[in-house]
Protein backbone atom coordinates (compact mmCIF):
# COMPACT_ATOMS: atom_id res chain seq x y z
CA UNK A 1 -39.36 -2.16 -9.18
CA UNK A 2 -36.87 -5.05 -8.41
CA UNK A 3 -34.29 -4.56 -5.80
CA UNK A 4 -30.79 -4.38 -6.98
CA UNK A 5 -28.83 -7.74 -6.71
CA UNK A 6 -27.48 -9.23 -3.58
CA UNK A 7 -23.37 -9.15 -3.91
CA UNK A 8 -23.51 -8.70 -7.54
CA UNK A 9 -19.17 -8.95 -7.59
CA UNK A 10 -19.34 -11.45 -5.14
CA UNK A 11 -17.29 -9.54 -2.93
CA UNK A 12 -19.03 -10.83 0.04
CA UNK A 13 -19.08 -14.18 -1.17
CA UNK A 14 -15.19 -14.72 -1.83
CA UNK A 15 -14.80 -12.69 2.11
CA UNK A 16 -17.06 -15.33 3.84
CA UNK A 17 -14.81 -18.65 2.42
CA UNK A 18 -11.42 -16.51 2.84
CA UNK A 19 -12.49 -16.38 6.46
CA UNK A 20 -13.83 -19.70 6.63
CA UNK A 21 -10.58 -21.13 5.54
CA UNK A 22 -8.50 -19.10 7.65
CA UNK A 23 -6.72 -21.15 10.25
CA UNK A 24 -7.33 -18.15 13.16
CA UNK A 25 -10.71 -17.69 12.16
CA UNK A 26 -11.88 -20.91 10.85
CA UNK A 27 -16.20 -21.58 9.68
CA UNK A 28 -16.62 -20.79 14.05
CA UNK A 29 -16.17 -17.13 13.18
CA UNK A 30 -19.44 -17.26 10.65
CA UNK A 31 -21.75 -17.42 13.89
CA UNK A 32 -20.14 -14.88 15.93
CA UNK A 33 -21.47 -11.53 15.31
CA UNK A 34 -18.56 -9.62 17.11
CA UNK A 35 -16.29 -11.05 15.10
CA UNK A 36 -17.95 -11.02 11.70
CA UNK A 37 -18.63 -7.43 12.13
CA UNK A 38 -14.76 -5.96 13.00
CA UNK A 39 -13.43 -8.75 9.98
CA UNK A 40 -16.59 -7.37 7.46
CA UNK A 41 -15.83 -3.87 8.06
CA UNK A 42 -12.46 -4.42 6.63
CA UNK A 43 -13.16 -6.89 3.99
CA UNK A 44 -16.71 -5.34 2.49
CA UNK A 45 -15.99 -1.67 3.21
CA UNK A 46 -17.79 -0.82 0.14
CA UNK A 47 -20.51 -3.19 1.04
CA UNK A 48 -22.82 -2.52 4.04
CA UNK A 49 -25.71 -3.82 3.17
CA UNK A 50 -24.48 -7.38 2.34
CA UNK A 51 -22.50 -6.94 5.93
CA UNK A 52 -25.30 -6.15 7.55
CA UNK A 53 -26.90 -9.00 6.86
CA UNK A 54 -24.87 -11.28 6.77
CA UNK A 55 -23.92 -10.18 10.90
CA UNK A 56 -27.25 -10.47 11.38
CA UNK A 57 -27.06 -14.38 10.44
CA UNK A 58 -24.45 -15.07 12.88
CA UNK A 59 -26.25 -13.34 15.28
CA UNK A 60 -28.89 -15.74 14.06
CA UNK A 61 -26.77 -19.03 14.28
CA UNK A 62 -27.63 -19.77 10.79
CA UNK A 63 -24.43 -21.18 9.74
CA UNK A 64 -24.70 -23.51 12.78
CA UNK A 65 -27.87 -24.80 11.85
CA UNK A 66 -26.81 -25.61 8.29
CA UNK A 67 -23.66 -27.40 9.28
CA UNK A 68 -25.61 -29.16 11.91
CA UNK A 69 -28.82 -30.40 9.53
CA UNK A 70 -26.50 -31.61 7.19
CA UNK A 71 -24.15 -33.62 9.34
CA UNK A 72 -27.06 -35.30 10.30
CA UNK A 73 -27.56 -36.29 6.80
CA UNK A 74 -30.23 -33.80 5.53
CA UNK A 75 -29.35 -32.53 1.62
CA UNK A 76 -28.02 -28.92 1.27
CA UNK A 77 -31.44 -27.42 -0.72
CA UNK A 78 -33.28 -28.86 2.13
CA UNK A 79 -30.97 -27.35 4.88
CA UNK A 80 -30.83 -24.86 3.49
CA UNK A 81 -34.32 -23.63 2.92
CA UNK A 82 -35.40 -24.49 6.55
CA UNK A 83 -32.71 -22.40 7.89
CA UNK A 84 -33.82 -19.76 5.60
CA UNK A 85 -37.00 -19.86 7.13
CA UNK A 86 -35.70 -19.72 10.89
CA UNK A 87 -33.80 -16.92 9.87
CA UNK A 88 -36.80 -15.05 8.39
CA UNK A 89 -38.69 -15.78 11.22
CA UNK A 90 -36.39 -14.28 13.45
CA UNK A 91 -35.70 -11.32 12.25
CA UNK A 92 -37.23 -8.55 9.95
CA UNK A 93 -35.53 -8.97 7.24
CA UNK A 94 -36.99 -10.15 3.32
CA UNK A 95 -37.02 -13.34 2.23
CA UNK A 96 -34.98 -12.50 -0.39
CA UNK A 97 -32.28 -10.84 1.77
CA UNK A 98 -32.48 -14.54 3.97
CA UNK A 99 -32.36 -17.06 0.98
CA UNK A 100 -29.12 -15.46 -0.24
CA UNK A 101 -27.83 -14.86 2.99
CA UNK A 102 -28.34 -18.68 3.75
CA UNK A 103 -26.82 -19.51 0.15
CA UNK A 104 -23.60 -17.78 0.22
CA UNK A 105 -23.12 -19.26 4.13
CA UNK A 106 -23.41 -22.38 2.69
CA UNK A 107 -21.64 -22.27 -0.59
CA UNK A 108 -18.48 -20.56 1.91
CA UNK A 109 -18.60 -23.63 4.06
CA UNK A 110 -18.37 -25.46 1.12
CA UNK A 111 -21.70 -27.63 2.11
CA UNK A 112 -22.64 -28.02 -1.48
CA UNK A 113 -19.66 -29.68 -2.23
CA UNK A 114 -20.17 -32.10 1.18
CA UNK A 115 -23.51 -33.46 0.40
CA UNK A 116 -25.29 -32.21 -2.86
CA UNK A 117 -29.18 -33.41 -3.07
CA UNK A 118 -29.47 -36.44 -4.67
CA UNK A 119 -32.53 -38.03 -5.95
CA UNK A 120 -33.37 -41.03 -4.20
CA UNK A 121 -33.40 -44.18 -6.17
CA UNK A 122 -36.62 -45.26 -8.09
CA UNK A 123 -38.86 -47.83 -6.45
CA UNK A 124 -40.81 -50.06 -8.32
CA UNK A 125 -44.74 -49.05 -8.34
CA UNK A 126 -47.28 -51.28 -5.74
CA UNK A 127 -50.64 -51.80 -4.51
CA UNK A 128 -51.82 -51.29 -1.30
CA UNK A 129 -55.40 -53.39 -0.53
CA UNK A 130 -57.77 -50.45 0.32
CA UNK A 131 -59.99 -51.59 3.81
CA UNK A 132 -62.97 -52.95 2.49
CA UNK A 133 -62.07 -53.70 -0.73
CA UNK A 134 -60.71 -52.39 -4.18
CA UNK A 135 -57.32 -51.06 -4.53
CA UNK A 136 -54.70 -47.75 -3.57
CA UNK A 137 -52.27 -47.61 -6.00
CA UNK A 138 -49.26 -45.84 -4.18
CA UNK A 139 -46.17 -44.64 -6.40
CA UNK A 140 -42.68 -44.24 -5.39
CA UNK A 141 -41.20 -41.01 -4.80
CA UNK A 142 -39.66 -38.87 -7.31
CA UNK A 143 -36.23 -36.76 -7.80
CA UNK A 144 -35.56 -34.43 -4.98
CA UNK A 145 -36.01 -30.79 -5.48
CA UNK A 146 -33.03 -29.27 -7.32
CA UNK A 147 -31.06 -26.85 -5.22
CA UNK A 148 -32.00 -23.45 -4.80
CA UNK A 149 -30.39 -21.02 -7.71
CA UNK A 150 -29.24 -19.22 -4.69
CA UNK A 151 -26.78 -21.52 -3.43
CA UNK A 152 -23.62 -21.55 -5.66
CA UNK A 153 -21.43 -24.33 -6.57
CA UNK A 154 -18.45 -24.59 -4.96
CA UNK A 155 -15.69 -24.53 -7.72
CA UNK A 156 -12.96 -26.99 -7.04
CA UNK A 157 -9.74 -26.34 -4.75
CA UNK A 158 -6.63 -25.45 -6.48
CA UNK A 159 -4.00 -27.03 -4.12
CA UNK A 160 -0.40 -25.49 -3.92
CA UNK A 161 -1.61 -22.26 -5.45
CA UNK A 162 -0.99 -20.44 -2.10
CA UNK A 163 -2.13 -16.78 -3.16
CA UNK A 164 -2.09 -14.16 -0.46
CA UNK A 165 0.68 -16.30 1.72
CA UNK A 166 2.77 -16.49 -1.19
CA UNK A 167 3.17 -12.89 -1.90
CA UNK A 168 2.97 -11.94 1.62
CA UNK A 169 6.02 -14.14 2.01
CA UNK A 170 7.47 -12.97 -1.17
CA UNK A 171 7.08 -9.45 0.32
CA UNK A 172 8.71 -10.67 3.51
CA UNK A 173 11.58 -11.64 1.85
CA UNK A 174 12.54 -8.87 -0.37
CA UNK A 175 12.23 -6.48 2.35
CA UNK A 176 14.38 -8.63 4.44
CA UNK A 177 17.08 -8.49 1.79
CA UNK A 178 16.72 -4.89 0.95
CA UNK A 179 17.59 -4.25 4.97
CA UNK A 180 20.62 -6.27 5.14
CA UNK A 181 21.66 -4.14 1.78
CA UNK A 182 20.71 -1.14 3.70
CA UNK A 183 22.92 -1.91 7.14
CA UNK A 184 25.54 -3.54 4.64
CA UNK A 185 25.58 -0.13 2.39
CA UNK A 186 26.16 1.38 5.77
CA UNK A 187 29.17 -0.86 6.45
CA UNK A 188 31.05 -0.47 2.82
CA UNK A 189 33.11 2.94 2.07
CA UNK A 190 31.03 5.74 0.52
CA UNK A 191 33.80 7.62 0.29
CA UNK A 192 37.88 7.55 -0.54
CA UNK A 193 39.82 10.49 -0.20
CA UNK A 194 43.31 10.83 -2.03
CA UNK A 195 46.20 11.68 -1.23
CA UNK A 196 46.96 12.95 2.55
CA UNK A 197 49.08 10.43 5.23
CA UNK A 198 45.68 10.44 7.62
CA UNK A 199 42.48 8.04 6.85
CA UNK A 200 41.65 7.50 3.43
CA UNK A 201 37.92 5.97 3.26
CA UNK A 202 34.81 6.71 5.39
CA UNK A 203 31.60 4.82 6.16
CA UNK A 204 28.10 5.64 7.75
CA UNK A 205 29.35 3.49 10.48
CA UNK A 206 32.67 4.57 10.46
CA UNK A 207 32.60 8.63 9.48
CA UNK A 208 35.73 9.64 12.25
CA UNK A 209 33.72 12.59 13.76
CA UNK A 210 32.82 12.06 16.95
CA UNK A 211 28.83 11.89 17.12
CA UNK A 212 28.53 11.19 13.71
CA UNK A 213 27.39 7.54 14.17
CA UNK A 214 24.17 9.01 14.71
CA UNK A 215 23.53 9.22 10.97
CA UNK A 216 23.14 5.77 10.82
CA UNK A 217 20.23 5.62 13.32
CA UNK A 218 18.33 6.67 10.17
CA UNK A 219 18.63 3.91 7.43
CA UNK A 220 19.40 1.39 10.11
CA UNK A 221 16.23 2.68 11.47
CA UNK A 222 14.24 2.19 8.32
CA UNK A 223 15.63 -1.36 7.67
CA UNK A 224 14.06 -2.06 11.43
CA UNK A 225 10.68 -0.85 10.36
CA UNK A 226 10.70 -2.02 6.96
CA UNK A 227 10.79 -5.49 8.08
CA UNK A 228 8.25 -4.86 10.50
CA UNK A 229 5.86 -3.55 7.58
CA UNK A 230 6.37 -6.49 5.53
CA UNK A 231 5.47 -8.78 8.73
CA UNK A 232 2.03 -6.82 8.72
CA UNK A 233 1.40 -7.37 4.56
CA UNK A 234 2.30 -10.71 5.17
CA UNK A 235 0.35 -11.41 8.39
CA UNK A 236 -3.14 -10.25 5.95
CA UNK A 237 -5.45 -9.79 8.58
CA UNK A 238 -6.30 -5.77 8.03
CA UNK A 239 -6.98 -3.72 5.31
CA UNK A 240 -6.42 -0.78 6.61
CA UNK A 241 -3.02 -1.87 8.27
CA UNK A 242 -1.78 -3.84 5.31
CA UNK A 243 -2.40 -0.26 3.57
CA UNK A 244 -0.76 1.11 5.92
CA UNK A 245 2.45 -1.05 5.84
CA UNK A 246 2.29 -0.61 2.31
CA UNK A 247 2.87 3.03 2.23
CA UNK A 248 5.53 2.72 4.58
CA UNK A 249 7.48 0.24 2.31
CA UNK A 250 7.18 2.63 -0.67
CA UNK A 251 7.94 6.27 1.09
CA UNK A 252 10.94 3.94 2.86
CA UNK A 253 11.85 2.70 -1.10
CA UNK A 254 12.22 6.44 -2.20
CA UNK A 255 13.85 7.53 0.91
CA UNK A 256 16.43 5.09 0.71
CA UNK A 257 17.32 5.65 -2.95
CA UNK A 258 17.48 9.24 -2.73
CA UNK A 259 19.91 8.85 0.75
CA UNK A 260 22.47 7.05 -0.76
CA UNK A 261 22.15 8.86 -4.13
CA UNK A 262 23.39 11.48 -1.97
CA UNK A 263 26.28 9.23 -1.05
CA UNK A 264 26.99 8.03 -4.48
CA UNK A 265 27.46 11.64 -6.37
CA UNK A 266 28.55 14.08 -4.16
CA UNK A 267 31.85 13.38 -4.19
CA UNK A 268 34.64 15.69 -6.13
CA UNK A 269 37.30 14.72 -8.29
CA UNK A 270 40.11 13.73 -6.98
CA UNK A 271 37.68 11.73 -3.91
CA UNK A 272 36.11 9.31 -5.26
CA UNK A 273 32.70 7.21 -3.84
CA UNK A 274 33.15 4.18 -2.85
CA UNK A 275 30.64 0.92 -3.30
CA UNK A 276 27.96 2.29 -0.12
CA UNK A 277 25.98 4.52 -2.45
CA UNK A 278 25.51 1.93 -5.23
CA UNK A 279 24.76 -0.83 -2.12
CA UNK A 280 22.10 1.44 -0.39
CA UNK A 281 20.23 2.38 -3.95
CA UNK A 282 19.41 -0.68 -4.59
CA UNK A 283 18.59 -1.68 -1.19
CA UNK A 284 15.73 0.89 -2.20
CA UNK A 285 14.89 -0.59 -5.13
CA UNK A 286 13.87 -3.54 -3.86
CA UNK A 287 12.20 -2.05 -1.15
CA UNK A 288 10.01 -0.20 -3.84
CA UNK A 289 9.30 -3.76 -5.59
CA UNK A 290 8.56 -5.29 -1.91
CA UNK A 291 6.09 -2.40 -2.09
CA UNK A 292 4.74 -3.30 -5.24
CA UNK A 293 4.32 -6.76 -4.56
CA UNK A 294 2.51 -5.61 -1.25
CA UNK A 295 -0.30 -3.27 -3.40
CA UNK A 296 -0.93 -6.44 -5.52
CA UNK A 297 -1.95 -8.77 -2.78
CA UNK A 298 -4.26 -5.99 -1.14
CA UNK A 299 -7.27 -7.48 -3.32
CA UNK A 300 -5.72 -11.42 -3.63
CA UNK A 301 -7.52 -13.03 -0.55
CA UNK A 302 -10.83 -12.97 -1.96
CA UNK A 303 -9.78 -13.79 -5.88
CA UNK A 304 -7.32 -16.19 -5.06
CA UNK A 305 -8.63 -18.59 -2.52
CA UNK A 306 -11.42 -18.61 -3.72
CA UNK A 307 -11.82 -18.59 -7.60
CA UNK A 308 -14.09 -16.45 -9.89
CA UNK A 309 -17.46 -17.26 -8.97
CA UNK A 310 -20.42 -15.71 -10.90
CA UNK A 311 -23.00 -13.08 -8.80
């Protein structure tokens, strides 16, 4: 019975060139095994088989050796299937589990796309004198071996499309103007009393009890850490924090409506609210899209960077 496919969503495939072209990271972090591990237990949760392997090649150097073969000028198939073999012979692991690990390494470091094999040009046919007479007829070459199915095109770069840091920054920005709505809603009346020769509108900030400035610790509190959150989504390094962030930015979104809702209708005829309530709802509206926008780009990395690339 066949074993099941190697990366058949090619999960791991779109993790390995999302790290590769990562600025902090760069193609250095495919050969170290510390690192690969802690940034594939994030990235391929779902996937530990294809991690383990593929730790066990950067254990192995093998992404090393294939840049390194083929800056010397050696075609990808060829580079590709000696450091297959190296790998093999290194570890216990099935051919099968080292060709594709080899193939994905290079199609992340986007070796295919640097030097391709190409067949070297036809020479015409001669004749060699054979000692003692007679003739050897010696042919020129053929075409190179094709590449290995294993090692997958790289598709072409889309310039300016900018996924993940687009919506992370898209995400920072919304939450930055939700909390100046926030600490501006706390600024603006909420309410105006009538009639009476003593004040006549109060504010979170400004409520004339004494102590009572206290009750804006809270949504000045959750504009701090809102923005904070939205730093995380946007920095992209963790799963599980971007998650994280994530959920803070929505419960914050609900909590924040349903504060100044309070704000906005509690008042009695003949007090009226003022503009606060109104302010801080939709500060938590757009916290909620922030959110939104923040759940999207949890699975972008992979899709975006790199493109839709067959199993």
């Amino acid at each position: 019975m066949s074993s099941a496919p190697w990366d058949p969503r090619s999960e791991a495939l779109n993790a390995l060139r999302t790290i590769a072209a990562d600025p902090q990271y760069g193609a250095e972090a495919l050969s170290s095994a510390p690192m690969m591990t802690n940034l594939l237990k994030d990235m391929l949760p779902d996937a530990p088989r294809e991690s383990s392997v593929l730790v066990a090649a950067s254990e192995a150097g093998v992404a090393g050796m294939l840049q390194g073969n083929v800056s010397q000028g050696m075609d990808v198939a060829t580079a590709s299937r000696l450091a297959a073999g190296t790998f093999e012979n290194q570890t216990a692991l099935t051919p099968d589990a080292c060709n594709w690990a080899v193939g994905i390494l290079a199609s992340a470091l986007r070796l295919d796309a640097v030097r391709a094999a190409s067949p070297p040009s036809p020479g015409p046919a001669y004749d060699t004198p054979r000692p003692g007479g007679g003739d050897q007829r010696t042919v020129a070459p053929g075409p190179g071996p094709a590449p290995p199915a294993w090692v997958t095109p790289a598709p072409p770069s889309r310039s300016g499309s900018g996924g993940p840091d687009r919506l992370g920054l898209t995400v920072t920005v919304l939450t930055a103007v939700a909390a100046i709505l926030i600490v501006w809603a706390c600024a603006l009346p909420d309410l105006h009393v009538s009639g009476g020769t003593g004040r006549t509108s109060f504010s979170v900030f400004n409520s004339g009890g004494a102590g009572q400035l206290w009750f804006a610790v809270e949504p000045v509190g959750v504009a701090v850490i809102a923005v904070l959150a939205a730093l995380v989504v946007a920095a992209n390094r963790s799963a599980r924090l971007r998650l994280l962030a994530t959920g803070v930015l929505f419960g914050f979104g609900i909590q924040t409506i349903l504060l100044f809702a309070g704000y906005e209708f509690y008042a009695r005829s003949p007090d009226r609210t003022g503009p606060a309530g109104a302010v801080g709802i939709l500060g938590g509206i757009v916290l909620l899209v922030a959110a939104l926008i923040a759940a999207a780009s949890r699975r972008v990395p992979a899709a975006v960077t790199s493109g839709s690339v067959s199993g």
